[in-house]
Each structure stands twice: as C-alpha cells, then as structure tokens.
N, C-alpha and C. Protein backbone atom coordinates (compact mmCIF):
# COMPACT_ATOMS: atom_id res chain seq x y z
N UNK A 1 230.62 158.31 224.08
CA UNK A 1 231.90 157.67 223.77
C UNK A 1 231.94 156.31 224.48
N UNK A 2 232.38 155.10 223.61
CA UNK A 2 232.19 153.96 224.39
C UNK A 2 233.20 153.28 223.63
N UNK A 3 234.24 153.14 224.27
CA UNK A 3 235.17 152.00 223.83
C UNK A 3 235.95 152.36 222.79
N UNK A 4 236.10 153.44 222.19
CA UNK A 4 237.58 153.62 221.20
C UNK A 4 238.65 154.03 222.06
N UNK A 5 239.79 152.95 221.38
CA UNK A 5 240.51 152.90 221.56
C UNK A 5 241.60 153.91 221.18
N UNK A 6 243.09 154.24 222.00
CA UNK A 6 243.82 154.91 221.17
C UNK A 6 243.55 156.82 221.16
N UNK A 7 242.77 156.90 222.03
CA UNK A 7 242.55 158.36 222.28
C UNK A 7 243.53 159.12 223.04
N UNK A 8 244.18 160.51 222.48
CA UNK A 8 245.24 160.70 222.54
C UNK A 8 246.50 160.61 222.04
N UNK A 9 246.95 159.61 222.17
CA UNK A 9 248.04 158.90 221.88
C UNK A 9 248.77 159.78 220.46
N UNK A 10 250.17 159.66 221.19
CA UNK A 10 251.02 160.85 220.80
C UNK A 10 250.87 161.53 220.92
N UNK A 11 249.78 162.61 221.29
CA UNK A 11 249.16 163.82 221.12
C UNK A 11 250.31 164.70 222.05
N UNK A 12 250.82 165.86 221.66
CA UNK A 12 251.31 166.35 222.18
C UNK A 12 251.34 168.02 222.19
N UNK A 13 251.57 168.95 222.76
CA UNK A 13 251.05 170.12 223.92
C UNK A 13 250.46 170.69 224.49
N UNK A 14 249.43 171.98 224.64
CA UNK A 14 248.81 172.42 225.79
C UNK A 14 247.20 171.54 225.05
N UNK A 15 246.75 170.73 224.51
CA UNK A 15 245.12 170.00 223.74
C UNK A 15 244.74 170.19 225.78
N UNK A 16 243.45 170.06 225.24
CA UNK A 16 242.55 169.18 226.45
C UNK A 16 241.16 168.43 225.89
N UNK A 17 241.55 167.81 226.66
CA UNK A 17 240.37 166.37 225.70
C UNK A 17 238.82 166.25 227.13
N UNK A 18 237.79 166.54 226.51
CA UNK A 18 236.68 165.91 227.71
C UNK A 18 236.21 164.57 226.74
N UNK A 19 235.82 163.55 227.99
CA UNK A 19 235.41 162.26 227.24
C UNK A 19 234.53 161.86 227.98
N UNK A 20 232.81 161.80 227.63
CA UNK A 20 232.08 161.66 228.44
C UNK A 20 231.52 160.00 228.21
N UNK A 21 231.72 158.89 228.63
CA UNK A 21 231.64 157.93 228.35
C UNK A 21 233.09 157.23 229.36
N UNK A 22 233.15 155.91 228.62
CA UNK A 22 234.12 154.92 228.40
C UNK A 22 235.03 154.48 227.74
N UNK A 23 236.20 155.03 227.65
CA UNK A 23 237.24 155.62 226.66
C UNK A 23 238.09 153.84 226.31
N UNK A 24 238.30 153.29 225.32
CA UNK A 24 239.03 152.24 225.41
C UNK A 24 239.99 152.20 226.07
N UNK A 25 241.41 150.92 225.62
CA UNK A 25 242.47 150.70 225.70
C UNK A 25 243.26 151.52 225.43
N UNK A 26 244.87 151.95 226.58
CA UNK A 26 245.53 152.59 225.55
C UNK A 26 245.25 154.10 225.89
N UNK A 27 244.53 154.64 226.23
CA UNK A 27 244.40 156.09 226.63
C UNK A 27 245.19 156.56 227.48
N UNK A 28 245.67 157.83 225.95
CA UNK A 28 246.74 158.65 226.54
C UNK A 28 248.14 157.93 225.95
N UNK A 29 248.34 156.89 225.04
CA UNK A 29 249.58 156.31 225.24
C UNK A 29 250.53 157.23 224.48
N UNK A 30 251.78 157.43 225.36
CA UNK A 30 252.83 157.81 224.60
C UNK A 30 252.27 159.71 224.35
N UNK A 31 251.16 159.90 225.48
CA UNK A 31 251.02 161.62 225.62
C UNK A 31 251.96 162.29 225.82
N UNK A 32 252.20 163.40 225.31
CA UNK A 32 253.17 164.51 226.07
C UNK A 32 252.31 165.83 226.42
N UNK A 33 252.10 165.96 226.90
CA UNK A 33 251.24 167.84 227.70
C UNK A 33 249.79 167.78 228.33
N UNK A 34 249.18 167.07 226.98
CA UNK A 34 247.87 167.37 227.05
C UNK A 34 247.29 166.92 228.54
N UNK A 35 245.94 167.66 228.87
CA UNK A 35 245.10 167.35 229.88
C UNK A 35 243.82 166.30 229.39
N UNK A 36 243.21 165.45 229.51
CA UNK A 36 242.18 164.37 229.46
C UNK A 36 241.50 164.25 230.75
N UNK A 37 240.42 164.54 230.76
CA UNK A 37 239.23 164.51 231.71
C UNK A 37 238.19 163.68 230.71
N UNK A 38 238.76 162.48 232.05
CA UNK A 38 237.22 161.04 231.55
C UNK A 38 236.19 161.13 232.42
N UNK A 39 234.54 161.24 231.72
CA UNK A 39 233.71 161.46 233.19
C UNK A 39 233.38 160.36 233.19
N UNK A 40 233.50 159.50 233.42
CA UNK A 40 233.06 157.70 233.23
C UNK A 40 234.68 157.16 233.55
N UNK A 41 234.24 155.69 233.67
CA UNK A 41 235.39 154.74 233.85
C UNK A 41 236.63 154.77 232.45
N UNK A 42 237.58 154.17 232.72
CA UNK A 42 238.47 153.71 231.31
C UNK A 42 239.15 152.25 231.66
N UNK A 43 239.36 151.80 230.11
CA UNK A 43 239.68 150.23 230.14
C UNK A 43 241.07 150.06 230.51
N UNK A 44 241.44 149.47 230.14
CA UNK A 44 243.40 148.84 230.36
C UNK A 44 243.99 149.78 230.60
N UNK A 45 245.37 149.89 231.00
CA UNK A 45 246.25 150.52 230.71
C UNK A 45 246.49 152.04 229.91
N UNK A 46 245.74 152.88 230.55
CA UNK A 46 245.84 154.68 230.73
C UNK A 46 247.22 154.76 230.99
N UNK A 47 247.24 155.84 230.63
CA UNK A 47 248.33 156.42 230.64
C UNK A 47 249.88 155.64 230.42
N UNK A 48 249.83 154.79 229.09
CA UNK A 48 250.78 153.72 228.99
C UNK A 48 251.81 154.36 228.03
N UNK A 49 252.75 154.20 229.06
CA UNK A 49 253.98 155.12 228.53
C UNK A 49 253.86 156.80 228.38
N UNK A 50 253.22 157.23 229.01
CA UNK A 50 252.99 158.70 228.90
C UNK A 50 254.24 158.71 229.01
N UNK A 51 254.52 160.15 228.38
CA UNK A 51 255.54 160.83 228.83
C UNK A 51 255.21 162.49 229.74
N UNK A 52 254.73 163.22 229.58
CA UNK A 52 253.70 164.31 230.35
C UNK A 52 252.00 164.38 230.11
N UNK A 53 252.06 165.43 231.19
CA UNK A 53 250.01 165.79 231.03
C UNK A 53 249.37 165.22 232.02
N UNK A 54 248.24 164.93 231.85
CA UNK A 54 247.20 164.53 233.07
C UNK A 54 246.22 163.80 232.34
N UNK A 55 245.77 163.15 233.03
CA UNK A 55 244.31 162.08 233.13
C UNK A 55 243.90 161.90 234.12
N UNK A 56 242.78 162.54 234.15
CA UNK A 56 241.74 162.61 235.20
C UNK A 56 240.59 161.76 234.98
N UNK A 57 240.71 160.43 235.48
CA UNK A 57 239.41 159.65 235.38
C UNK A 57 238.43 159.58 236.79
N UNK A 58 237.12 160.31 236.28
CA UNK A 58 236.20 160.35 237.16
C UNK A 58 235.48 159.05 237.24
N UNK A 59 236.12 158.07 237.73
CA UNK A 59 235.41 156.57 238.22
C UNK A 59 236.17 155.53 238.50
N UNK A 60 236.45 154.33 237.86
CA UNK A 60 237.99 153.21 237.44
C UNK A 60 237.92 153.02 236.66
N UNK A 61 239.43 152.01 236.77
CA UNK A 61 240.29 152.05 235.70
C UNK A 61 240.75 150.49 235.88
N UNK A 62 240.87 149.72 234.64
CA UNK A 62 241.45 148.61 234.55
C UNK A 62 242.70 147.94 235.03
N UNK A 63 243.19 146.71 234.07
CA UNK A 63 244.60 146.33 234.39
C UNK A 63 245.66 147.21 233.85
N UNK A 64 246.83 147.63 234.62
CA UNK A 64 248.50 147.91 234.25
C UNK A 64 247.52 148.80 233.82
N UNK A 65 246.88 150.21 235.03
CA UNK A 65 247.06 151.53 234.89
C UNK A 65 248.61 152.42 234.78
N UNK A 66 248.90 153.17 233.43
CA UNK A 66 249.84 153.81 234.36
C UNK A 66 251.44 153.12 233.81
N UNK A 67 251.57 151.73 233.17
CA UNK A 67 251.86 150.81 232.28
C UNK A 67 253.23 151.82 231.74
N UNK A 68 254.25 151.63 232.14
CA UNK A 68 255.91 152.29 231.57
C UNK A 68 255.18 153.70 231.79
N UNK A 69 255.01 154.07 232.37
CA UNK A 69 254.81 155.41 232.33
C UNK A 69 255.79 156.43 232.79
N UNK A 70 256.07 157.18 232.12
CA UNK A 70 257.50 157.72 232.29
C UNK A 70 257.41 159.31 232.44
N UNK A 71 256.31 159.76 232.76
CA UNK A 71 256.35 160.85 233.26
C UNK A 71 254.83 161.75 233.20
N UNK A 72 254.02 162.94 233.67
CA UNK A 72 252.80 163.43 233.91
C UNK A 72 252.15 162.77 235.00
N UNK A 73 250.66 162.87 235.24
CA UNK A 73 249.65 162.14 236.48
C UNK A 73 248.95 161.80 235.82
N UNK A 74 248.70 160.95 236.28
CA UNK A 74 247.02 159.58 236.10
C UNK A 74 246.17 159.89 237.54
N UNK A 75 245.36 160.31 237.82
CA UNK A 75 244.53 160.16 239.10
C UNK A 75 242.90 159.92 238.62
N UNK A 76 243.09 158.71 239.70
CA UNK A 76 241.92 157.56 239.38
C UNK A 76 240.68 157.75 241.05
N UNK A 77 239.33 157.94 240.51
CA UNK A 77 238.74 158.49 241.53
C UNK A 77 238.71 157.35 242.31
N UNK A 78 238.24 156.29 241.66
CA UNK A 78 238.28 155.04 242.36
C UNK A 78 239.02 154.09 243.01
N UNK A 79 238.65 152.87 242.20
CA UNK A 79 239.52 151.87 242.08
C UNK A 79 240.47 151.00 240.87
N UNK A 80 241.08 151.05 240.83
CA UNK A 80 241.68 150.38 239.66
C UNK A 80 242.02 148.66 239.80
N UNK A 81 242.63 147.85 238.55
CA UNK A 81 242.88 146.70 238.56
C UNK A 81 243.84 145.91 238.69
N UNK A 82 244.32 145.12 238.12
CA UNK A 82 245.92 144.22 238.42
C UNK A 82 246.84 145.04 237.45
N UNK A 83 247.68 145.13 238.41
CA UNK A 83 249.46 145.43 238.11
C UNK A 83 249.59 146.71 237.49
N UNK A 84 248.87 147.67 238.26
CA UNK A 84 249.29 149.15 238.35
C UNK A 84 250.18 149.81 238.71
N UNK A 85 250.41 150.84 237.79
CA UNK A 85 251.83 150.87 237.66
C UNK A 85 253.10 150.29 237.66
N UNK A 86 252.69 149.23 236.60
CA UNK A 86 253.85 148.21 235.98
C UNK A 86 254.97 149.24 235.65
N UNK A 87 256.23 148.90 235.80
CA UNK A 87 257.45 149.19 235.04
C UNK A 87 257.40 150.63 235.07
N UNK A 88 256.50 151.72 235.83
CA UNK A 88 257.17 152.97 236.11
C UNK A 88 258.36 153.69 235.94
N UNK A 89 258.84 154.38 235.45
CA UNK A 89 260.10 154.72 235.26
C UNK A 89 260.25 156.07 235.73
N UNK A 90 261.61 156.53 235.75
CA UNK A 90 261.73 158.10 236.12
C UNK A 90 262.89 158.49 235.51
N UNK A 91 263.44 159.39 234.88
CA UNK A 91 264.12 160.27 234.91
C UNK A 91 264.99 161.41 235.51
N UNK A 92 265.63 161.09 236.52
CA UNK A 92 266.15 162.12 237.74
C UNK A 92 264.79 162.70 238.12
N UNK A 93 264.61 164.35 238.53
CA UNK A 93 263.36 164.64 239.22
C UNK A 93 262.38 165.20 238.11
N UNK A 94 262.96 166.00 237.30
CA UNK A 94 261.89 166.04 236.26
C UNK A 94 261.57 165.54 235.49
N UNK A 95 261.49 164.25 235.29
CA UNK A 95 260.42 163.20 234.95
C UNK A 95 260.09 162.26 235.62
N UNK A 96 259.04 162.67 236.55
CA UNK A 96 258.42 161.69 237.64
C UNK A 96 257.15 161.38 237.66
N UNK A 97 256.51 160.02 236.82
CA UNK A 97 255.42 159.85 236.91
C UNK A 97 255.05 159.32 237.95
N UNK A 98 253.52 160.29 238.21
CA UNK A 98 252.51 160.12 239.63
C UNK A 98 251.43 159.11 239.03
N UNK A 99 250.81 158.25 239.54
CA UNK A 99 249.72 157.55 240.08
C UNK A 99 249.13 157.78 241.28
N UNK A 100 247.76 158.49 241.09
CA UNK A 100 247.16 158.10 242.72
C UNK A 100 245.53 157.52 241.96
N UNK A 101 245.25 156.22 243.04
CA UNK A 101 244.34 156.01 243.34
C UNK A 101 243.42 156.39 244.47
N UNK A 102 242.25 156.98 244.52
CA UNK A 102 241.04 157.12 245.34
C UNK A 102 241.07 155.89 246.25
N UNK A 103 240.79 154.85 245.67
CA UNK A 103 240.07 153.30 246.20
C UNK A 103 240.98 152.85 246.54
N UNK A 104 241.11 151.53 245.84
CA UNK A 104 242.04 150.25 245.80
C UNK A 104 242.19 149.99 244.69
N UNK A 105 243.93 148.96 244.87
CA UNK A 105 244.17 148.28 243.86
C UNK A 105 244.17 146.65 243.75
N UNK A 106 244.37 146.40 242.60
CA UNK A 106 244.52 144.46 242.68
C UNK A 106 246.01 144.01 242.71
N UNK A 107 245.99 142.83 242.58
CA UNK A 107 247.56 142.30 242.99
C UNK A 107 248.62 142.88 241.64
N UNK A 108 249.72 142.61 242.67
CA UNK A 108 250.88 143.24 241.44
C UNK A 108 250.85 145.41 241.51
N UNK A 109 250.99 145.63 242.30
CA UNK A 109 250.72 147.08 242.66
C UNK A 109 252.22 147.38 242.44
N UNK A 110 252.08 148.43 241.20
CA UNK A 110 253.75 148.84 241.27
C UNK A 110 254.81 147.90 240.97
N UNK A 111 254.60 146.73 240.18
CA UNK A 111 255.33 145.59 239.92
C UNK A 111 256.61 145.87 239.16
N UNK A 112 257.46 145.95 239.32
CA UNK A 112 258.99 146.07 238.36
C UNK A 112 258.85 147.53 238.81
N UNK A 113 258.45 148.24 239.24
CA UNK A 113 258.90 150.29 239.20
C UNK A 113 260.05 150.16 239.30
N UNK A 114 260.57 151.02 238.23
CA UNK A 114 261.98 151.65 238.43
C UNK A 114 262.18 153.13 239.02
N UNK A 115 260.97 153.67 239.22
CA UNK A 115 260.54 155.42 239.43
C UNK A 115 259.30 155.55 239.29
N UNK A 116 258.97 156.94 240.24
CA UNK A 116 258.03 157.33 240.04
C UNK A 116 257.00 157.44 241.60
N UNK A 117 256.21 157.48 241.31
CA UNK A 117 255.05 157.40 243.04
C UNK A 117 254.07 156.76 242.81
N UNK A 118 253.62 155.91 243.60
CA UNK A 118 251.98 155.46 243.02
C UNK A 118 251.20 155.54 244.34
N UNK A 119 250.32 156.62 244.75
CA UNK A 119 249.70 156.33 245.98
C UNK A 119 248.41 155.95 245.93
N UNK A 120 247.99 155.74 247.25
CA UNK A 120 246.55 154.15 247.49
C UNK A 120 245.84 155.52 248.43
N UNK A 121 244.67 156.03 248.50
CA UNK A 121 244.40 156.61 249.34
C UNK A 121 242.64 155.67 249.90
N UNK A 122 242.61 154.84 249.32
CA UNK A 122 241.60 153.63 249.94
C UNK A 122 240.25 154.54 250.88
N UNK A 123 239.63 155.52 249.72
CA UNK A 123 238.95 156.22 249.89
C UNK A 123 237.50 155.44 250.37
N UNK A 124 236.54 155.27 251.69
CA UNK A 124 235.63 154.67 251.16
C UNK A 124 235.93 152.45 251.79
N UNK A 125 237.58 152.54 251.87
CA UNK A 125 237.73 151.06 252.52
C UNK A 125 238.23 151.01 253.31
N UNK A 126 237.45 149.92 253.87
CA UNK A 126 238.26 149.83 255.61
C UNK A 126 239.90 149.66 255.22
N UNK A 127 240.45 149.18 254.04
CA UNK A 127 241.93 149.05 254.49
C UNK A 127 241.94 149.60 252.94
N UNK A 128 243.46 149.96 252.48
CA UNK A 128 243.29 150.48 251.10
C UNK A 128 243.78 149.84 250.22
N UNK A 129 244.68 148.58 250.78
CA UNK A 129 244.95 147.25 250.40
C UNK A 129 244.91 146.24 251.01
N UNK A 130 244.14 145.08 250.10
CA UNK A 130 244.18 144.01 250.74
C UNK A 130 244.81 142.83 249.99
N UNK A 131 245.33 143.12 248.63
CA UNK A 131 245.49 142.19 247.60
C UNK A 131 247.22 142.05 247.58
N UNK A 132 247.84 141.08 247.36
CA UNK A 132 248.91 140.68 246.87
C UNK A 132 249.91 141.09 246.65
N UNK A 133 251.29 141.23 246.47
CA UNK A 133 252.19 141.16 245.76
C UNK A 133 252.73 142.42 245.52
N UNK A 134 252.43 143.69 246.33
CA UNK A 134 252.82 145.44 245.79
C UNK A 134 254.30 145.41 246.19
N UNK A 135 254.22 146.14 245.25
CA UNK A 135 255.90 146.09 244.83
C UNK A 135 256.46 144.89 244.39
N UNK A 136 256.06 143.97 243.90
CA UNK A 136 256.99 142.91 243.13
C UNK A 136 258.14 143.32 242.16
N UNK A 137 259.26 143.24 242.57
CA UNK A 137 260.62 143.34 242.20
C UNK A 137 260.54 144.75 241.78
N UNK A 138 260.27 145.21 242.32
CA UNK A 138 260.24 147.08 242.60
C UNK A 138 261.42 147.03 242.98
N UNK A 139 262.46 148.47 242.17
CA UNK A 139 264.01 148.32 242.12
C UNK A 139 264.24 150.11 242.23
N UNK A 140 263.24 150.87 242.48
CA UNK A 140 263.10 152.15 241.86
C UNK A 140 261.87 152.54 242.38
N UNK A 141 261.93 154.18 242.91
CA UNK A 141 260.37 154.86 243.39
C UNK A 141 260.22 154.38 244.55
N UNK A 142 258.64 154.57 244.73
CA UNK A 142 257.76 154.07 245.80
C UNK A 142 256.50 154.30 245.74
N UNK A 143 256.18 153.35 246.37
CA UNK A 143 254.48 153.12 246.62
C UNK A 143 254.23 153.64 247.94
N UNK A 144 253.01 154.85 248.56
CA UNK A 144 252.50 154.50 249.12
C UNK A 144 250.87 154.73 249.26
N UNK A 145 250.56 154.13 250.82
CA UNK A 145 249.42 153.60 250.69
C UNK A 145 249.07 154.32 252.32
N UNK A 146 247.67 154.57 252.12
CA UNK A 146 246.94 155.21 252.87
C UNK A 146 246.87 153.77 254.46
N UNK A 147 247.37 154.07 255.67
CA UNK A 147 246.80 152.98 256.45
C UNK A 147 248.19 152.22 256.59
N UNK A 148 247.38 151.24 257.27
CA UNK A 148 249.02 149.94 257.40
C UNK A 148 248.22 148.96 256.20
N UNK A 149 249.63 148.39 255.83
CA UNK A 149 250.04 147.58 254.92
C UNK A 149 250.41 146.17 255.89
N UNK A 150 249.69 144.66 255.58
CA UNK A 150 250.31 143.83 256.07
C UNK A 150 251.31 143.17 255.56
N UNK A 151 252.09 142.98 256.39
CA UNK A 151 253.63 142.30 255.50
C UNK A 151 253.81 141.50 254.24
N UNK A 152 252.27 140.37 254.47
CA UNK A 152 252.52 139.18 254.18
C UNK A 152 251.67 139.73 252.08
N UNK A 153 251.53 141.04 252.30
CA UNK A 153 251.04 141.79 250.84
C UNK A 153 251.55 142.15 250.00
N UNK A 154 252.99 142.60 250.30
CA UNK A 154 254.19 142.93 249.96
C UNK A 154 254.88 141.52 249.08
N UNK A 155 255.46 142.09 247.93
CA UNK A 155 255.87 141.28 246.68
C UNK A 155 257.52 141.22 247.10
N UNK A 156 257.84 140.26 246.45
CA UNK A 156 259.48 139.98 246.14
C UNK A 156 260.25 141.24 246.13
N UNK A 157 261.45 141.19 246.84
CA UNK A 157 262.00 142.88 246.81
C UNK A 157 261.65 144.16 247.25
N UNK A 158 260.27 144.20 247.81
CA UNK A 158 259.30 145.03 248.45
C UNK A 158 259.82 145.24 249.92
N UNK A 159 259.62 146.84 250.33
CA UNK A 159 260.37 147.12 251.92
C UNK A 159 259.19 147.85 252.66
N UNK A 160 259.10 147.61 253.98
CA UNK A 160 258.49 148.68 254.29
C UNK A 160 259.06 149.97 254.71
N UNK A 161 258.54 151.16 254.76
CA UNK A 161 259.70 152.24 255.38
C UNK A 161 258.94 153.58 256.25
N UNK A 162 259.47 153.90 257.43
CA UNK A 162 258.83 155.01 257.96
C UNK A 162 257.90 155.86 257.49
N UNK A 163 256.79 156.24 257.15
CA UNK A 163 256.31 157.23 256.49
C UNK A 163 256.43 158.09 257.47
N UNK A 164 257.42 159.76 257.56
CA UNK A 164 257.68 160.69 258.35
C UNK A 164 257.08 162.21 257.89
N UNK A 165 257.22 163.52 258.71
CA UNK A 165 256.74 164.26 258.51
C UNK A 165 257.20 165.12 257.22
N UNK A 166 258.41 164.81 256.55
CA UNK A 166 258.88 165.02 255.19
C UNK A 166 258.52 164.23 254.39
N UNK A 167 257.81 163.31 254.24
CA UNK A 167 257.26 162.58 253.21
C UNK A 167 256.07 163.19 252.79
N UNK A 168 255.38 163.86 253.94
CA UNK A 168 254.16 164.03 254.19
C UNK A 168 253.96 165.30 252.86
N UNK A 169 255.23 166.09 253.57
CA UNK A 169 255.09 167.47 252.82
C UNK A 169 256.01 167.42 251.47
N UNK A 170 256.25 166.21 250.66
CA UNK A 170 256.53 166.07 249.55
C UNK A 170 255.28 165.69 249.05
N UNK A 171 254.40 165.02 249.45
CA UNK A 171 253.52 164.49 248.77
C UNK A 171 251.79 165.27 248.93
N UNK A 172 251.91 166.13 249.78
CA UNK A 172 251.38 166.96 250.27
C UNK A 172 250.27 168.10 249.37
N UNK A 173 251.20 168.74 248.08
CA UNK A 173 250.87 169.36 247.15
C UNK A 173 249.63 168.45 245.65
N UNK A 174 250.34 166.79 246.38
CA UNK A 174 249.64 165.98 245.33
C UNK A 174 248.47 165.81 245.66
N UNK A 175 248.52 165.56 247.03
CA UNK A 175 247.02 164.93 247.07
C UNK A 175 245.94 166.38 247.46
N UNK A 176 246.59 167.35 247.57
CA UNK A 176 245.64 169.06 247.01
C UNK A 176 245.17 168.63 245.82
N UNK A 177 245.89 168.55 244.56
CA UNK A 177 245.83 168.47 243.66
C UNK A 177 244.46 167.24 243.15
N UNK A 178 244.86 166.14 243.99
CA UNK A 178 243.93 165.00 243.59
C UNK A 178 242.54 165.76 244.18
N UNK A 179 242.21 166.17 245.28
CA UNK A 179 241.69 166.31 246.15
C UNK A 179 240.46 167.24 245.55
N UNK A 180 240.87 168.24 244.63
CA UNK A 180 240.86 169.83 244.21
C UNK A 180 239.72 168.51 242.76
N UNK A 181 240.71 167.92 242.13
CA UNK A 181 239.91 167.32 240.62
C UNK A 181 238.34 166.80 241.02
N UNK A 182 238.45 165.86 242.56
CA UNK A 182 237.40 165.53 242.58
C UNK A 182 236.92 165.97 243.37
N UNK A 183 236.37 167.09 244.17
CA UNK A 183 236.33 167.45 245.25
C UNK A 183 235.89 167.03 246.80
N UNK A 184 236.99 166.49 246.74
CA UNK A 184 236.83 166.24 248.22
C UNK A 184 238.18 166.94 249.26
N UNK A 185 237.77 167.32 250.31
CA UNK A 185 238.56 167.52 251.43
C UNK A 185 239.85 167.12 251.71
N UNK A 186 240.52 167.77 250.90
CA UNK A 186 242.63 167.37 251.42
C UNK A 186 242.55 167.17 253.02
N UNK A 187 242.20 167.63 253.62
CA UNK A 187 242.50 167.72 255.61
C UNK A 187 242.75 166.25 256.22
N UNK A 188 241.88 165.65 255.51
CA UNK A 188 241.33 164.22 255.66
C UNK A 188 242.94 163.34 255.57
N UNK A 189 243.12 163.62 254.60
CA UNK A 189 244.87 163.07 254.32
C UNK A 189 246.10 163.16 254.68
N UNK A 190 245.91 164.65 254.86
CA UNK A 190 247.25 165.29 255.54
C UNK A 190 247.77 165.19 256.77
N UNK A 191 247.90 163.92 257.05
CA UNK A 191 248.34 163.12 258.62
C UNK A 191 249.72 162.43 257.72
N UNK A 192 250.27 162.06 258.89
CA UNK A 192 251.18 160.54 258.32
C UNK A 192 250.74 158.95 259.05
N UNK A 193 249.15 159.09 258.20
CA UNK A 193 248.95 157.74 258.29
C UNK A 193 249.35 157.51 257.37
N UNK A 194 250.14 156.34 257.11
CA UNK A 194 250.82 155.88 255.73
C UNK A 194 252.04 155.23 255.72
N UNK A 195 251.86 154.30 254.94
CA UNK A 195 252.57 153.79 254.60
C UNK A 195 253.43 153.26 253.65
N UNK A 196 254.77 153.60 253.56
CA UNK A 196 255.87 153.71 252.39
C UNK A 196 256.37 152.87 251.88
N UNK A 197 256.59 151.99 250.38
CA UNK A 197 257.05 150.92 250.60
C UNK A 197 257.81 151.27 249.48
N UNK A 198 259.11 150.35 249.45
CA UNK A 198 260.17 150.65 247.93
C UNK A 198 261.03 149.82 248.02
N UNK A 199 262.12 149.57 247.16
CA UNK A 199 262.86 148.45 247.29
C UNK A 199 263.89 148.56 248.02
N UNK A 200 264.02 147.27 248.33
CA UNK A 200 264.71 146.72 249.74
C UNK A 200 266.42 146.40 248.88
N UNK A 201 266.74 146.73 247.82
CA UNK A 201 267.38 146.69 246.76
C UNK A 201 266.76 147.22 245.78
N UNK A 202 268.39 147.40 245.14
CA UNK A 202 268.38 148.07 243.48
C UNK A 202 268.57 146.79 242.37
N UNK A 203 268.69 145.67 243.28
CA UNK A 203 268.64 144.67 242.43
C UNK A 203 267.76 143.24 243.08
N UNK A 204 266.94 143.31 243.02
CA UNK A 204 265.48 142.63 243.79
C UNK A 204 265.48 140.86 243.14
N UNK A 205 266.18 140.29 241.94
CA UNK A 205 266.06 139.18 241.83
C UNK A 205 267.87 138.72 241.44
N UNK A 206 268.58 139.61 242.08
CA UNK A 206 270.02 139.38 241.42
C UNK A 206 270.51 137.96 241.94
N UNK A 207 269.99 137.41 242.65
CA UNK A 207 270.21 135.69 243.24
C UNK A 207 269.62 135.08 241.89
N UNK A 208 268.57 135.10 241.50
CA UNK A 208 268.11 134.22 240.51
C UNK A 208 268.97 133.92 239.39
N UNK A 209 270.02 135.23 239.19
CA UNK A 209 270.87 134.53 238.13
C UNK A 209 272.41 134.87 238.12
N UNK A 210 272.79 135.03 239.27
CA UNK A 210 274.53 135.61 239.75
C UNK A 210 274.68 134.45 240.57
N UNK A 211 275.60 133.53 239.99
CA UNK A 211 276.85 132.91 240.72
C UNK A 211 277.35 133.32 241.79
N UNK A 212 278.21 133.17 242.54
CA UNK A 212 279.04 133.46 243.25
C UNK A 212 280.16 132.02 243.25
C-alpha cells in the first residue's frame, strides 16, 4: 500500500483495517468506530475530523495530525509534523479526542484546540519539544508534554500549568494503552514529569477585535 488516499473515511462500526505500507492523505477522515493499524508511516492529516475509533500508526505522521478531530485516538509511534492537532474539539466528556505522540512535534502544536488532549511523550529526545508556537490560540483542552517546556515555545494564549498527581492518574490509563500498541514499558512514564499547557483564556485573541 503506498499512497491512497481516503482510506476509511466515513467508515463506520466495529471494521478493522491493517495497512502495511504508506497510507495517503486523509486517513480515517470523518471515522466513526473502526480500528486502523498502519505498519509504516502516514501522510497529512490522520484522523481529520474523526469522530470515534483508533489509529495506530507504527512510525510518523505528517502535517495537522489529528486535524478537527472530534472524538476516538490517533497514537503516533514517532514523530509527527506542523500543526498537530489543529482545531481539536470536544464534546462534554464523551467526546474527547486523544492524540499522543511517541517523539516530537513541529511548530503550531495544538493550534486553535477547543478540546481534547494531545500528549508529547519525546520518546528517544533529549527534550520532547523544541519547536514553536504549542498552543497557539488554544481556547479549549490541553496539551501535554513529557519534560519542561520553555516559555519562549508556547504560542499566543498558551499557559503553563502544574502537572499534579491527578493529572497523572487521568492520563495514566492512556499512556497503558499507548504503551501496550507499541510495546514499550508504561513505568517509564508514570511520574509527573510533565508538563501541562492550556489556555490562559477562553478567548485568546478577543483584543484583536473588541473595542472597549
């Protein structure tokens, strides 16, 4: 499999898809249930607009992984590209789309989220971000990220926030889960090194166009 595009998409209840290759653009868009196990990398924007299910990509993943995604998991062994998890959305608690990355991401991490989680577990790097702009006008959810985060990485509207021992054990079950797909060792994670970031506001550019 190399490069078709559009796999999945709409597909909806218990399917499971194996894709041994390089799955195009677009994978998974607009899924509801199904499971997708990629053993190779995937291009753009996975899981764009899901609404449930899973994608399990065994390698990386391009730009705007994860792209309106409005509910199921994307877990990426690696690294992924610019502006992951764009425009995230959520639904009160049962519809909460997850993102976790293995590696790293590129600039624009979580850009506009309105909901949802996207975690960095920077498997493999000395830091698990080093690029730009996470959380840009993030209004909704949170990002976090394996390690400290330097300030000056953090996007418009972007906060930093305690990562405590209840964060730990909300997020706790996920990274089993990530942990379990590719196998490696949960123990490794289950600290509160980490760091939480989300908006510092529910309205992150409301100066740019409110009077007073």
């Amino acid at each position: 499999m190399l490069g078709q595009r559009f796999i999945g998409d709409g597909l909806r209840g218990n399917a499971r898809i194996i894709i041994n290759g390089v799955p195009g653009g677009d994978l998974g868009m607009f899924m509801s249930g199904p499971t997708c196990i990629i053993h190779g990398n995937a291009e753009h924007a996975p899981g764009n607009t899901m609404d449930s299910g899973m994608l399990v990509i065994h390698g990386s993943a391009g730009d705007a992984v994860a792209h309106s995604m409005r509910g199921g998991t994307v877990f990426v062994k690696n690294n992924i590209g610019y502006r992951g998890g764009i425009h995230m959305k959520q639904y009160e608690v049962e519809a909460r789309p997850i993102l976790v990355v293995g590696g790293t991401a590129h600039s624009f991490l979580g850009e506009y989220m309105a909901g949802g989680l996207v975690l960095v577990l920077g498997i493999g790097k000395e830091k698990a971000m080093t690029d730009r702009g996470i959380g840009s006008g993030i209004h909704g959810g949170e990002i976090i990220v394996r390690g400290e985060v330097d300030d000056y990485l953090l996007g418009v509207g972007a906060k930093k926030f305690k990562f405590t021992e209840n964060d730990l054990e909300r997020i706790a079950p996920i990274i089993k889960n990530f942990c379990e797909q590719f196998g490696y060792d949960p123990a490794e994670f289950l600290d509160t090194n980490y760091t939480r970031i989300g908006p510092a506001s529910s309205r992150p550019f409301a100066s740019k166009y409110v009077w007073e």
